[in-house]
C-alpha atoms as a PDB file:
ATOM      1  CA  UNK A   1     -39.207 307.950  10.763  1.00  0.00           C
ATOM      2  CA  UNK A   2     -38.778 307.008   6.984  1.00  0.00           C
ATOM      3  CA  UNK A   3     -38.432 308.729   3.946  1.00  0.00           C
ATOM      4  CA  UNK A   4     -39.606 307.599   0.248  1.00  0.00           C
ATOM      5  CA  UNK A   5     -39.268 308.444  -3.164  1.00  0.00           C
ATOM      6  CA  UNK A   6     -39.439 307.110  -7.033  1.00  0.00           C
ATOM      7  CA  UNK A   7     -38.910 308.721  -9.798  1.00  0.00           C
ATOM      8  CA  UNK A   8     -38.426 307.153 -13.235  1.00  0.00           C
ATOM      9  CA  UNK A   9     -35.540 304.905 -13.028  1.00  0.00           C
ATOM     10  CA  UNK A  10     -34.359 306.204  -9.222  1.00  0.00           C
ATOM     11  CA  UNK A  11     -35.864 305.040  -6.010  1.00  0.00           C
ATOM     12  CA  UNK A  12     -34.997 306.079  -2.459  1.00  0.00           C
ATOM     13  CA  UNK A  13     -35.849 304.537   1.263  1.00  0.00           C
ATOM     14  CA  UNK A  14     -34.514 305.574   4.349  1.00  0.00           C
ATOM     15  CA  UNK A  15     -35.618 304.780   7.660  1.00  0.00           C
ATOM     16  CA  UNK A  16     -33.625 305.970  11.049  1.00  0.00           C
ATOM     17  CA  UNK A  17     -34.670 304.453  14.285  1.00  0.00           C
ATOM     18  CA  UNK A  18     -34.881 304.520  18.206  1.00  0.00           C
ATOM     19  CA  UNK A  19     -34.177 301.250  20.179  1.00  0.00           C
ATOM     20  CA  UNK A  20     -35.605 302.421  23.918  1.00  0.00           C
ATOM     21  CA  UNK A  21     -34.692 299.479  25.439  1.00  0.00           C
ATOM     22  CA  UNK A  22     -32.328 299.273  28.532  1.00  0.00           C
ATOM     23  CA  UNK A  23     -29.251 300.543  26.180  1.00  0.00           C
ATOM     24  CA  UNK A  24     -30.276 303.433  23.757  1.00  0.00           C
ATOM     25  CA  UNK A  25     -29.314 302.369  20.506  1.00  0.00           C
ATOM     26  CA  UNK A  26     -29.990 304.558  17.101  1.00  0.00           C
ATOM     27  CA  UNK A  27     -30.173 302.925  13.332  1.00  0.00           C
ATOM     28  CA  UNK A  28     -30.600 303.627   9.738  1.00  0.00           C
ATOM     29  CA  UNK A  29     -31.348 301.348   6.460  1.00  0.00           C
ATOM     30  CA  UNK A  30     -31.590 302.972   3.118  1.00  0.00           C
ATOM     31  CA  UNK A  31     -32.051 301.434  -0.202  1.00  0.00           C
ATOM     32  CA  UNK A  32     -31.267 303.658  -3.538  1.00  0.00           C
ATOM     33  CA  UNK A  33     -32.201 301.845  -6.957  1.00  0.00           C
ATOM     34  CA  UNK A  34     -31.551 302.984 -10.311  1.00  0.00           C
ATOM     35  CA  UNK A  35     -32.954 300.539 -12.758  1.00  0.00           C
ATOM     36  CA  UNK A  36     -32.713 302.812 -16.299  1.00  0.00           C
ATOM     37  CA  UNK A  37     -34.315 300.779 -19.530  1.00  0.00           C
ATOM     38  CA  UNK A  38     -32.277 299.235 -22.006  1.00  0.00           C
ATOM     39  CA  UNK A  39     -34.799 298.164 -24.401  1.00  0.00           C
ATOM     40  CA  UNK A  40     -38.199 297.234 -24.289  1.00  0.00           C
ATOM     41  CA  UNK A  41     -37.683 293.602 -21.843  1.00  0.00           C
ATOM     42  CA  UNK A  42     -34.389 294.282 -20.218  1.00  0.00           C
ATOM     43  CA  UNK A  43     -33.206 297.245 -17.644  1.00  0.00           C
ATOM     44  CA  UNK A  44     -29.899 298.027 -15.992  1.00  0.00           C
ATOM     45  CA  UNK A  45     -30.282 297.251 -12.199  1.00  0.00           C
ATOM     46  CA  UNK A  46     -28.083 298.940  -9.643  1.00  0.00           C
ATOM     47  CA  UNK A  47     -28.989 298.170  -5.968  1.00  0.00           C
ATOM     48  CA  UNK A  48     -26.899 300.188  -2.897  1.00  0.00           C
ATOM     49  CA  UNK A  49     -28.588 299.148   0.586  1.00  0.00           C
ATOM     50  CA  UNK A  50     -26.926 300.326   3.833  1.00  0.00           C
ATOM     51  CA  UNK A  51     -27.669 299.702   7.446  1.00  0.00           C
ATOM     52  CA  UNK A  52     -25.433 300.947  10.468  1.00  0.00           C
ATOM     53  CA  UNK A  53     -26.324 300.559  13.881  1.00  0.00           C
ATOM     54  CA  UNK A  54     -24.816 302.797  16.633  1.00  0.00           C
ATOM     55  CA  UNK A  55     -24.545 302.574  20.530  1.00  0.00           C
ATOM     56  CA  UNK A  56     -23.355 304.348  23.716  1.00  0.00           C
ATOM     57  CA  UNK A  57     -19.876 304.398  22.338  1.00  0.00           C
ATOM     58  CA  UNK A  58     -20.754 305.318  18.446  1.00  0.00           C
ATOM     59  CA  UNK A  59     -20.502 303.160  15.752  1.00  0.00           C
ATOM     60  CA  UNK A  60     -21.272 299.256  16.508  1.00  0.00           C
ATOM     61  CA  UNK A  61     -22.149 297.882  12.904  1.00  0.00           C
ATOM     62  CA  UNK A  62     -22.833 298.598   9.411  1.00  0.00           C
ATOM     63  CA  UNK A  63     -23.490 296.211   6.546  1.00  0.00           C
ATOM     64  CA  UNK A  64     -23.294 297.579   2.859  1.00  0.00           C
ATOM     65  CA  UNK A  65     -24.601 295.753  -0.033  1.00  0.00           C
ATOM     66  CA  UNK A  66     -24.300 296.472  -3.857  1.00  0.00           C
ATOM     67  CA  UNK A  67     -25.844 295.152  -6.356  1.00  0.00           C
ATOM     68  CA  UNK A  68     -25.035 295.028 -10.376  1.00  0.00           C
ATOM     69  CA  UNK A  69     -26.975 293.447 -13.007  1.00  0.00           C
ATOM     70  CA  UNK A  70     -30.218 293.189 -15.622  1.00  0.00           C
ATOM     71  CA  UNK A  71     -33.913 292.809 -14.691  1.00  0.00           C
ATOM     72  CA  UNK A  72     -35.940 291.265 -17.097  1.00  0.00           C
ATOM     73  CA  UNK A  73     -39.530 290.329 -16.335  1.00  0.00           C
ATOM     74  CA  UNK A  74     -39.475 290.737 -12.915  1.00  0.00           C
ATOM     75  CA  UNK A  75     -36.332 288.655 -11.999  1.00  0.00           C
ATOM     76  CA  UNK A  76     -33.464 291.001 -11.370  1.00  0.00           C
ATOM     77  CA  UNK A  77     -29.536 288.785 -11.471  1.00  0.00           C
ATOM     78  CA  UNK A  78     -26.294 290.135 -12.143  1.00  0.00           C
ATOM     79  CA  UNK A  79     -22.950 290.433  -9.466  1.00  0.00           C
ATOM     80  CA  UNK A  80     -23.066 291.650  -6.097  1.00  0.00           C
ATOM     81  CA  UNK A  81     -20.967 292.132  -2.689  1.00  0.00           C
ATOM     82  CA  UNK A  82     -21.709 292.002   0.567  1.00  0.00           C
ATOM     83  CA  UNK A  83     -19.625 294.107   3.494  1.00  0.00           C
ATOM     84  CA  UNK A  84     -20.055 293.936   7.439  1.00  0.00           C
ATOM     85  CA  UNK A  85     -17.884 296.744   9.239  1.00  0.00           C
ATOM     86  CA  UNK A  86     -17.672 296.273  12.968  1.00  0.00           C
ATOM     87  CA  UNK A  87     -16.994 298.204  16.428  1.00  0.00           C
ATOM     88  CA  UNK A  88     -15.602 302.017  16.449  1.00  0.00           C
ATOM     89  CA  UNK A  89     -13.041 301.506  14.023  1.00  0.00           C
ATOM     90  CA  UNK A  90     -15.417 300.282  11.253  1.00  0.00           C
ATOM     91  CA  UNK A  91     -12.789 297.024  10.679  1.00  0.00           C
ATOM     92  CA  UNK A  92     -14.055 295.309   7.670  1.00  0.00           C
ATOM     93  CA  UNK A  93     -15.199 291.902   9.681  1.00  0.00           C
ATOM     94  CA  UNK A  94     -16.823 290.165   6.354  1.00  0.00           C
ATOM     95  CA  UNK A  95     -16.552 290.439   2.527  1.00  0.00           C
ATOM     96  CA  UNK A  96     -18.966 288.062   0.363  1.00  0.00           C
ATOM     97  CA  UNK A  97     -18.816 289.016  -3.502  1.00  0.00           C
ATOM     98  CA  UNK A  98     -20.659 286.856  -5.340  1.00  0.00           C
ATOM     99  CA  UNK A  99     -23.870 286.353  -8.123  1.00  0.00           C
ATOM    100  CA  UNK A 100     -27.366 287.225  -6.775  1.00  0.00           C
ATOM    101  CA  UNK A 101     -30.746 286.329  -8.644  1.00  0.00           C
ATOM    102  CA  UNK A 102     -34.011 288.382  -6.822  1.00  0.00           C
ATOM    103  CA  UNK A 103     -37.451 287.901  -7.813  1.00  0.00           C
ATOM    104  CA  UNK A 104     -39.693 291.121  -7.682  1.00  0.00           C
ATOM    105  CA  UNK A 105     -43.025 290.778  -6.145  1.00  0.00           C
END
């Protein structure tokens, strides 16, 4: 099941999932954008995408990344970080700050 939605500078996904494989397993990824204008070429860009995957015995991942920056003619750049939280107790296993540079297609 997903869910979208864009409206002037703000943009939602969301998608929650099923795995019906030999261990049920249950997910969900969201991305929420808000890219206001600036001036005519350049936009703020603000990127939040989470995805956390839970098992049999709750929480088994989650990965968080956050984005900061400018878009200007389709290239979005700026600072961003990346965080992996593992197993029940959502221990922070990874940080990774660092620049990003996306192209839009």
């Amino acid at each position: 099941m997903h869910y979208t939605q864009a409206r002037n500078n703000f943009s939602v996904y969301a998608l929650a999932s099923v795995a019906l494989s030999h261990e049920l397993s249950y997910s969900f990824f969201s991305i929420m954008r808000y890219t206001p204008r600036l001036s005519q070429n350049w936009r703020w860009y603000t990127s939040l995408e989470l995805f956390t995957r839970f098992g049999k015995v709750g929480h088994a991942a989650s990965v968080q990344r956050l984005r900061v920056g400018f878009s200007r003619a389709g290239y979005q750049f700026g600072l961003g970080i990346n965080l992996l939280a593992v197993d029940t107790t959502y221990t922070l296993a990874d940080v990774n700050p660092g620049i990003f540079l996306r192209k839009a297609f």
